[in-house]
N, C-alpha and C. Protein backbone atom coordinates (compact mmCIF):
# COMPACT_ATOMS: atom_id res chain seq x y z
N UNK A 1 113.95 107.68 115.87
CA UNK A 1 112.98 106.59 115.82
C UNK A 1 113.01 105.96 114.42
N UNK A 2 112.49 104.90 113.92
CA UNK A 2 112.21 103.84 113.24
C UNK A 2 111.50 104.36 112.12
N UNK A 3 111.73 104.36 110.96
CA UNK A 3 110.82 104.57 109.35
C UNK A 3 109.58 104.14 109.55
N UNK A 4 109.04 104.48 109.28
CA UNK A 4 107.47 104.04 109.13
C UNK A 4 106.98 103.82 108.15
N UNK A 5 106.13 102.80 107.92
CA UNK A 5 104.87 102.86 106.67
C UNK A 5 103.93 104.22 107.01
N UNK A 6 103.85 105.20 106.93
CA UNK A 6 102.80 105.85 107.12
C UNK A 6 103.40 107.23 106.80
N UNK A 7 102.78 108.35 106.38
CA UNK A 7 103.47 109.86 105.87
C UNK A 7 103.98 110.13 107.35
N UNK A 8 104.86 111.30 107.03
CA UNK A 8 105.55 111.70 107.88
C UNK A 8 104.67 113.00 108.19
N UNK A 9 104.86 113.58 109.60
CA UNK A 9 104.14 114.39 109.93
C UNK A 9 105.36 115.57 111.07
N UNK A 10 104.92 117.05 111.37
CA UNK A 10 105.63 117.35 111.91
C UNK A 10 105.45 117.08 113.66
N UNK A 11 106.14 116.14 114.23
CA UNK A 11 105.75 115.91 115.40
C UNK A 11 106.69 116.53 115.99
N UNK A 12 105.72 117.02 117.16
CA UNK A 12 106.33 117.64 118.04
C UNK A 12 106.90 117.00 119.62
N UNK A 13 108.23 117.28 119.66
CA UNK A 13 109.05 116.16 120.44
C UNK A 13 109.63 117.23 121.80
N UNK A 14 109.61 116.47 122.90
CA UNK A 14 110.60 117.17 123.87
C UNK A 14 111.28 116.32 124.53
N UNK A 15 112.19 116.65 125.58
CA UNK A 15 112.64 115.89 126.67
C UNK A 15 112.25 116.32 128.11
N UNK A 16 112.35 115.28 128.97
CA UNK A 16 111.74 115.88 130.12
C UNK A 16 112.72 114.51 131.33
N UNK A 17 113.66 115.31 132.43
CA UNK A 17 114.52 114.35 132.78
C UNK A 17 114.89 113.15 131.72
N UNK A 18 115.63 113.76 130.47
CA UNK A 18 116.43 112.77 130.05
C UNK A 18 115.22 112.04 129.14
N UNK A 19 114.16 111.81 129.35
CA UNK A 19 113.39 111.22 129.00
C UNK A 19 112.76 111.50 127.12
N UNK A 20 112.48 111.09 126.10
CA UNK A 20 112.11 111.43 125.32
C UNK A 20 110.17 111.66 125.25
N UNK A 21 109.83 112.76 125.23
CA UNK A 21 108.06 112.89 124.63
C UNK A 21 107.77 113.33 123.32
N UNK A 22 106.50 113.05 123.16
CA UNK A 22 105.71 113.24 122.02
C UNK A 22 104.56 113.71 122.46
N UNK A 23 104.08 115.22 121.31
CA UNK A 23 102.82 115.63 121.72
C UNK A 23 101.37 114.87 121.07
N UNK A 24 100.64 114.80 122.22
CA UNK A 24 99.42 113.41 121.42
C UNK A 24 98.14 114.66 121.02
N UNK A 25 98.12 115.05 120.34
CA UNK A 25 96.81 115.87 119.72
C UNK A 25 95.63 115.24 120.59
N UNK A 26 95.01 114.42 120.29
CA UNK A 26 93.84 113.82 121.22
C UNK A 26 93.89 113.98 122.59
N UNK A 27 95.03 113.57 123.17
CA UNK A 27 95.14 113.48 124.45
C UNK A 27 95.56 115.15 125.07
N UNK A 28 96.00 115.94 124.40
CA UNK A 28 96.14 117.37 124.01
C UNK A 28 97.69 117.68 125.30
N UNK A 29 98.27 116.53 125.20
CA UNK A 29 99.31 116.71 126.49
C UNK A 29 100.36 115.65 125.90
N UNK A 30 102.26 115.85 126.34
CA UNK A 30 102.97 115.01 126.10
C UNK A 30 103.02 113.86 126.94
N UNK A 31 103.44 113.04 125.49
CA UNK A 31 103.48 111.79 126.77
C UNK A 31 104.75 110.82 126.35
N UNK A 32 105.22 109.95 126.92
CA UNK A 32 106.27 109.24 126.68
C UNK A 32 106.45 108.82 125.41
N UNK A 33 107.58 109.21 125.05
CA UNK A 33 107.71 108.31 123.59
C UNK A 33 108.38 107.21 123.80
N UNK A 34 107.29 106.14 123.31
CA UNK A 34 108.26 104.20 123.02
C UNK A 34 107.62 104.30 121.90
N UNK A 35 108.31 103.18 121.37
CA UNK A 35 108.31 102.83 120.49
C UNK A 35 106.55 102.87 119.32
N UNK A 36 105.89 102.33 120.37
CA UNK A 36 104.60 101.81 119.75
C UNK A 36 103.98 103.19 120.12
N UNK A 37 104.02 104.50 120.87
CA UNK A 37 103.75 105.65 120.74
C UNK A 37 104.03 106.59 119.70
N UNK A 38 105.03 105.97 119.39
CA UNK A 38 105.76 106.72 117.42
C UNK A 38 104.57 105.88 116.78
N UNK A 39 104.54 104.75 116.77
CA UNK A 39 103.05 104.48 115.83
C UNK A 39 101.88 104.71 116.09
N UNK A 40 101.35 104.99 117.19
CA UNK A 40 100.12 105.72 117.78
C UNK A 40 100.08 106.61 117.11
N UNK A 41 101.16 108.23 117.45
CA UNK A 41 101.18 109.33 116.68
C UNK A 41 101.07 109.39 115.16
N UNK A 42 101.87 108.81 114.59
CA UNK A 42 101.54 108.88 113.43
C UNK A 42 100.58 107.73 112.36
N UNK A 43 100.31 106.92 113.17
CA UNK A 43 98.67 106.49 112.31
C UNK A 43 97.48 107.45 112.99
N UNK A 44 97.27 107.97 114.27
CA UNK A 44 96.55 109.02 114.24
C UNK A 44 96.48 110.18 113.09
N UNK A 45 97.78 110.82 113.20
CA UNK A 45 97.86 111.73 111.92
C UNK A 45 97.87 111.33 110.72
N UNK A 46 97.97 109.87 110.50
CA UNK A 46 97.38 109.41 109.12
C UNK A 46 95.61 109.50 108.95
N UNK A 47 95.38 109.23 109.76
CA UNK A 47 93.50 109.28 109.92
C UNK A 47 93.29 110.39 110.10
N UNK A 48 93.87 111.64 110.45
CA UNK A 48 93.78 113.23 110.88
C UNK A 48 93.70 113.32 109.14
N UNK A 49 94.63 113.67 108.78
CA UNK A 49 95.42 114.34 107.58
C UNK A 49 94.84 113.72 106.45
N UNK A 50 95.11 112.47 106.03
CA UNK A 50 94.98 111.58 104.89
C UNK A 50 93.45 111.11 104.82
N UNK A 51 92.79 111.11 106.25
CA UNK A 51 91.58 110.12 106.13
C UNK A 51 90.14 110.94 106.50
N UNK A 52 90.59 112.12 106.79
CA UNK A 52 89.42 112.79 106.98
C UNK A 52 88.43 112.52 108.35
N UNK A 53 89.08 111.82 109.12
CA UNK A 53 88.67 111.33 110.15
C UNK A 53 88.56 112.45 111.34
N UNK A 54 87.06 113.00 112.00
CA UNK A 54 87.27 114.09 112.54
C UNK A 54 88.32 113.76 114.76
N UNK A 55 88.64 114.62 114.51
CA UNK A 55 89.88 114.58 116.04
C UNK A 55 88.67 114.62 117.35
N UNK A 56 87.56 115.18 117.07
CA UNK A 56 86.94 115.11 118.09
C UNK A 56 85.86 113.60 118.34
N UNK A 57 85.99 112.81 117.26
CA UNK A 57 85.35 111.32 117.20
C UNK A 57 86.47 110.94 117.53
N UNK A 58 87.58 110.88 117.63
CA UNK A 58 88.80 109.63 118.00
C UNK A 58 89.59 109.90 119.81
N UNK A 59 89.87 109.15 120.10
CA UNK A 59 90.10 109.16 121.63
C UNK A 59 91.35 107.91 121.73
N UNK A 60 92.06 108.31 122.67
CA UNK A 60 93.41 107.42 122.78
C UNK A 60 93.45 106.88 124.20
N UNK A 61 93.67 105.44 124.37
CA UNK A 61 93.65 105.11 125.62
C UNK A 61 92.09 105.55 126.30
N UNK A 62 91.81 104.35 126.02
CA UNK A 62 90.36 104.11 126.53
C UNK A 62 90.21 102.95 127.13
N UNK A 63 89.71 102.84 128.46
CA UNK A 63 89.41 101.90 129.15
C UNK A 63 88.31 101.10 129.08
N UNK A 64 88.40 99.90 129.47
CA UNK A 64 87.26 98.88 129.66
C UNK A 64 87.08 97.73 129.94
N UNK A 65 85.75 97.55 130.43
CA UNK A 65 86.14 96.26 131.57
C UNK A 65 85.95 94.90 130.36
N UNK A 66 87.16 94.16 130.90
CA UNK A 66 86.48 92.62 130.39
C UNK A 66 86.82 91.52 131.81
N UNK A 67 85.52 91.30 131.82
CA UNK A 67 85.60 90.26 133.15
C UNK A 67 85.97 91.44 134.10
N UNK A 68 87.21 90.61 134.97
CA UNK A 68 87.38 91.27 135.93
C UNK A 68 88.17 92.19 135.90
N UNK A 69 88.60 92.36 134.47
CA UNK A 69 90.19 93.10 134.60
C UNK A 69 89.86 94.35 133.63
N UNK A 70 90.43 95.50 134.07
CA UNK A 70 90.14 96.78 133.06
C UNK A 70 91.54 96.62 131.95
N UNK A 71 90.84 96.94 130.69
CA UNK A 71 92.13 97.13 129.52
C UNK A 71 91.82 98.21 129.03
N UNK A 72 92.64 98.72 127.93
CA UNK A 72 92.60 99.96 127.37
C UNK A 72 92.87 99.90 125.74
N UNK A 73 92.15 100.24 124.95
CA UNK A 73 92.18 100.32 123.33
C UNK A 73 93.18 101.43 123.02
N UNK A 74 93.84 100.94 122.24
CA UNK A 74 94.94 102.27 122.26
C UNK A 74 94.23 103.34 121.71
N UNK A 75 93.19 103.55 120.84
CA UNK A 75 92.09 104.15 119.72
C UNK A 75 91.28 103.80 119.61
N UNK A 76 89.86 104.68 119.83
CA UNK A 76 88.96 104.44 119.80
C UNK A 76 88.05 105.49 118.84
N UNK A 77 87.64 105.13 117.44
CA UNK A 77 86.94 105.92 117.04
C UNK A 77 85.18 105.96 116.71
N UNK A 78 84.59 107.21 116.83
CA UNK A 78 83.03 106.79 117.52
C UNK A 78 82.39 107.31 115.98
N UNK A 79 81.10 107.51 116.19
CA UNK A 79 80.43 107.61 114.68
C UNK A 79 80.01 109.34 115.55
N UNK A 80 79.28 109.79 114.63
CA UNK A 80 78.34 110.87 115.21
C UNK A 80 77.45 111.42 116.18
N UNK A 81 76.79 109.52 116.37
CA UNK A 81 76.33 109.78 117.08
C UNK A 81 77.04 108.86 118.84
N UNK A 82 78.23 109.24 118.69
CA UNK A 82 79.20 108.64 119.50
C UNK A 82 78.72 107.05 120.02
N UNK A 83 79.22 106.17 119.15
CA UNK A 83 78.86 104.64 118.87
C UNK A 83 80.22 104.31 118.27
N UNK A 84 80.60 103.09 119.32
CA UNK A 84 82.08 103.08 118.71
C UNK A 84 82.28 102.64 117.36
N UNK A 85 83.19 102.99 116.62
CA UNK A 85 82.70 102.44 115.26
C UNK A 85 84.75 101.36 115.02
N UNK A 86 85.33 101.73 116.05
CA UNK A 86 86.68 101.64 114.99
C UNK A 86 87.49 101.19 116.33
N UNK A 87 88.04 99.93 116.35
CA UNK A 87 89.05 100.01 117.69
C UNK A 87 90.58 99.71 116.71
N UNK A 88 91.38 100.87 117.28
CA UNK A 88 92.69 100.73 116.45
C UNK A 88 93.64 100.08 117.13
N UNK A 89 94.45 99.06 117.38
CA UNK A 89 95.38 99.04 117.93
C UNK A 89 97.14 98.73 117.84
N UNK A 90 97.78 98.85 118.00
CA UNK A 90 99.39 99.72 117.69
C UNK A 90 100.03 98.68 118.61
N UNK A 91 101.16 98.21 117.55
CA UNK A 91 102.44 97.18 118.17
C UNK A 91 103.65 98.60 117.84
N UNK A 92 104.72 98.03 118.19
CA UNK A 92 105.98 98.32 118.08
C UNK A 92 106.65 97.62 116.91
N UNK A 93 107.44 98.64 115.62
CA UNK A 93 107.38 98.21 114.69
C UNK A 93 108.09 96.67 114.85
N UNK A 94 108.79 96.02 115.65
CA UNK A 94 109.57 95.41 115.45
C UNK A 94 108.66 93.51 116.22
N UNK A 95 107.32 94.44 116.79
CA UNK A 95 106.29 92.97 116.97
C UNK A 95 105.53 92.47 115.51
N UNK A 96 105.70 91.48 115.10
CA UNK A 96 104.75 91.10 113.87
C UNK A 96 103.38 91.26 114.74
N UNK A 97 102.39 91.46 113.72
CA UNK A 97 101.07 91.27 113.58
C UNK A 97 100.24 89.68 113.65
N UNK A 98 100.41 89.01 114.60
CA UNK A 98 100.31 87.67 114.76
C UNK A 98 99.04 87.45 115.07
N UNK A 99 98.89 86.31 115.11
CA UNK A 99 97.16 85.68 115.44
C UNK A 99 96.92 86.17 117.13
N UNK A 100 97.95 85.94 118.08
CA UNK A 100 97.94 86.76 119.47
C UNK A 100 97.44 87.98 119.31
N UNK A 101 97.83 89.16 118.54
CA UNK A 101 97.60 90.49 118.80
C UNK A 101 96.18 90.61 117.77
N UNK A 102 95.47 89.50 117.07
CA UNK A 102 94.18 90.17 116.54
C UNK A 102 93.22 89.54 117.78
N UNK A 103 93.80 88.54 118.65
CA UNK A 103 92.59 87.81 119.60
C UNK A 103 92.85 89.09 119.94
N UNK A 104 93.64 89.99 120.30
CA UNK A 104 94.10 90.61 122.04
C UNK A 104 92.74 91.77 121.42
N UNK A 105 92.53 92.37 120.37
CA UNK A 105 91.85 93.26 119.24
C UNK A 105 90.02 92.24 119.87
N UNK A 106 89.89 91.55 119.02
CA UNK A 106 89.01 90.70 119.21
C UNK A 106 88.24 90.79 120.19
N UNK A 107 88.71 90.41 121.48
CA UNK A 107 88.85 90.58 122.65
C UNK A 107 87.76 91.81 123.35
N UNK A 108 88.74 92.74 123.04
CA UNK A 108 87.72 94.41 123.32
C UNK A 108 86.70 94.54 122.29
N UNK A 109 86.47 93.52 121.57
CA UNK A 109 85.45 93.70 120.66
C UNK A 109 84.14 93.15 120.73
N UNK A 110 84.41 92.02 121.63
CA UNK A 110 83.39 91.28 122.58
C UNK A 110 82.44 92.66 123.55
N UNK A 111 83.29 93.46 123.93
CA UNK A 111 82.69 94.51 124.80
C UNK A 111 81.88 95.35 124.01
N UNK A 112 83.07 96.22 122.54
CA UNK A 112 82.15 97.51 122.07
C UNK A 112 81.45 97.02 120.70
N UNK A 113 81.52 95.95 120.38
CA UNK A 113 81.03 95.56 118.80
C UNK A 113 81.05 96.37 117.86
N UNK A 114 82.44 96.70 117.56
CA UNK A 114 82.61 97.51 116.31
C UNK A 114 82.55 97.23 115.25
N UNK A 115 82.01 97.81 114.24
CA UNK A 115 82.64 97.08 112.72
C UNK A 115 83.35 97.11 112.43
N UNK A 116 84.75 97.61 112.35
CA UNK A 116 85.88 97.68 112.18
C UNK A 116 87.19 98.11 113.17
N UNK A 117 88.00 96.47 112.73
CA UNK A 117 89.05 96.16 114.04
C UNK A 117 90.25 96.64 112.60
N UNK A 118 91.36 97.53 113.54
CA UNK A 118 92.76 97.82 112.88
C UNK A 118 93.78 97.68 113.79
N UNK A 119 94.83 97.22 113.15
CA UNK A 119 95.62 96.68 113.65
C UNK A 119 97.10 97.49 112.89
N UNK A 120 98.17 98.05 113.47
CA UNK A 120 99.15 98.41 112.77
C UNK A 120 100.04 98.29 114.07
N UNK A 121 101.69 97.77 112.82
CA UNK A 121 102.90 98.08 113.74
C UNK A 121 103.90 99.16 113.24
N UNK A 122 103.35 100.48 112.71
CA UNK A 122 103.68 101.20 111.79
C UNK A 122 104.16 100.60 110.51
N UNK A 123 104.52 99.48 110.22
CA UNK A 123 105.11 98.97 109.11
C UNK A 123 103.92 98.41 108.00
N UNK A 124 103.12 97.38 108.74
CA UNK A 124 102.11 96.57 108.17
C UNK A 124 100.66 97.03 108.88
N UNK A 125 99.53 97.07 107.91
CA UNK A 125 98.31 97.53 108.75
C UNK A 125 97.48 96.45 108.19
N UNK A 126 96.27 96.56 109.11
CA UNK A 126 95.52 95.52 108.41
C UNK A 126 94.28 95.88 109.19
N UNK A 127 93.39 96.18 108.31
CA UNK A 127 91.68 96.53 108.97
C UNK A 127 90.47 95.53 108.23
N UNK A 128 90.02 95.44 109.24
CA UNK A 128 89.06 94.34 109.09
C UNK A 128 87.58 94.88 109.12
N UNK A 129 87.04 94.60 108.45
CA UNK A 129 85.10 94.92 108.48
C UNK A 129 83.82 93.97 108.83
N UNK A 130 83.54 94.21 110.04
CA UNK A 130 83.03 92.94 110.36
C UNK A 130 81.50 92.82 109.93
N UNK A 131 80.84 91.87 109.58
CA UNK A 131 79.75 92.25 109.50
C UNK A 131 78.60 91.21 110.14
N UNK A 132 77.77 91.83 111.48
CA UNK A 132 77.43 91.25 112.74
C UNK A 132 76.09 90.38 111.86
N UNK A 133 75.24 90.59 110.97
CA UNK A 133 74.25 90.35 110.55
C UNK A 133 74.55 89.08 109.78
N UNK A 134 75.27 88.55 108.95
CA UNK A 134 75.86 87.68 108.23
C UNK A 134 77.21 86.91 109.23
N UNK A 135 77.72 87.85 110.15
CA UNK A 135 78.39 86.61 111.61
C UNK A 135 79.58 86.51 110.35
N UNK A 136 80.40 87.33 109.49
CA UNK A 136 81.69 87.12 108.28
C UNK A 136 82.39 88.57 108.76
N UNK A 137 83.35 88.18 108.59
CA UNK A 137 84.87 89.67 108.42
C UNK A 137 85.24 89.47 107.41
N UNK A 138 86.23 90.71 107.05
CA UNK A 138 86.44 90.97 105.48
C UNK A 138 87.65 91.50 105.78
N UNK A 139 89.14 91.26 105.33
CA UNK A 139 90.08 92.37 105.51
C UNK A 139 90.16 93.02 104.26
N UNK A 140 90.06 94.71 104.79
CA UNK A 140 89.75 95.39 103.64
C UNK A 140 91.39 95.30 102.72
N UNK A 141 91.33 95.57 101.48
CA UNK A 141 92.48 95.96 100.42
C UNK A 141 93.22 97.25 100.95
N UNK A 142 92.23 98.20 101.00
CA UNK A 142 93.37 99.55 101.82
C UNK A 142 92.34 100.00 102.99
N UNK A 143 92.97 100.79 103.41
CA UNK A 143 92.19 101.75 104.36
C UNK A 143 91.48 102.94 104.19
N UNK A 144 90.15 102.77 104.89
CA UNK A 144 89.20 103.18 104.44
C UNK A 144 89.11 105.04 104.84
N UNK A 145 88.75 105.88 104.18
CA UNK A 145 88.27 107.23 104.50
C UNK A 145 87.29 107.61 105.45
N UNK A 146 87.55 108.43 105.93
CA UNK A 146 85.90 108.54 107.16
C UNK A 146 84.78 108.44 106.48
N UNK A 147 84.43 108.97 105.40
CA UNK A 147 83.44 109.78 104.59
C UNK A 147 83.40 108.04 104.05
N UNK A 148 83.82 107.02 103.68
CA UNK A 148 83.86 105.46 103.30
C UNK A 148 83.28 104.51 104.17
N UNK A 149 83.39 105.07 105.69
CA UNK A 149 82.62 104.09 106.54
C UNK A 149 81.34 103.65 106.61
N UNK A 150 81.08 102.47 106.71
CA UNK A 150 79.63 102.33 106.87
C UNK A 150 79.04 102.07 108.68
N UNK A 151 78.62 103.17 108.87
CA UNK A 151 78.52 103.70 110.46
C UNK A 151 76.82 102.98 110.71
N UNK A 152 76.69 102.30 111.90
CA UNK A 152 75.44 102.39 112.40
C UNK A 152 75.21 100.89 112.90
């Protein structure tokens, strides 16, 4: 697979008919490796490892309705008192980060009103802080620590 912006971690890989997997900690089962699943895994384990972010607040592939149609957040991370706080979502390194993929972000944000939308294609990240009271976003300089969030 593809270099990443993000530390390297020991992932654990199999095959299954020919097929390549990756084990998803959250999801606690293998699942297909593409492309944008190599960046799932390891910006998870960047927020595991680096960010202090606890494994039992974050959830992968999460559903939800908009209108008529169900979608799914690739990441979803909640506060304490399980309130979504964080929708992450993951291109394939080789999609830019375009004005399309922050509406597509945006979007599920209409549903859970998070304060903070992230966006990575393992290469480039970009997290945003929204703030509902003042109706302004902010893209932060780096990425933020769990223990850094402002939850509530």
């Amino acid at each position: 697979m593809i270099e990443l912006n993000l530390p390297k971690y020991p992932a654990r890989l199999t095959r299954r008919d020919g097929k390549p997997y990756i084990y998803d900690e959250l999801r606690r089962k293998f699942v297909r490796l593409t492309p944008e699943e190599w960046v799932r895994q390891h910006f998870v384990h960047f927020l595991l490892d680096e960010g202090g972010y606890p494994k039992e607040l974050m959830q992968n592939e999460v559903g939800l309705q908009l209108g008529a149609t169900t979608k799914r957040c690739d990441t979803l991370l909640y506060d304490r008192s399980l309130r979504p706080q964080m929708i992450l979502e993951y291109k394939a390194p080789h999609i830019p980060l375009s004005e399309t993929v922050l509406q597509q972000i945006v979007r599920y944000n209409y549903v859970l009103r998070v304060p903070y939308l992230v966006l990575s294609n393992g290469i480039e990240h970009l997290v945003c802080q929204i703030d509902y009271d003042e109706m302004t976003y902010t893209f932060l300089p780096q990425f933020p620590a769990y223990s850094e969030l402002v939850t509530g």
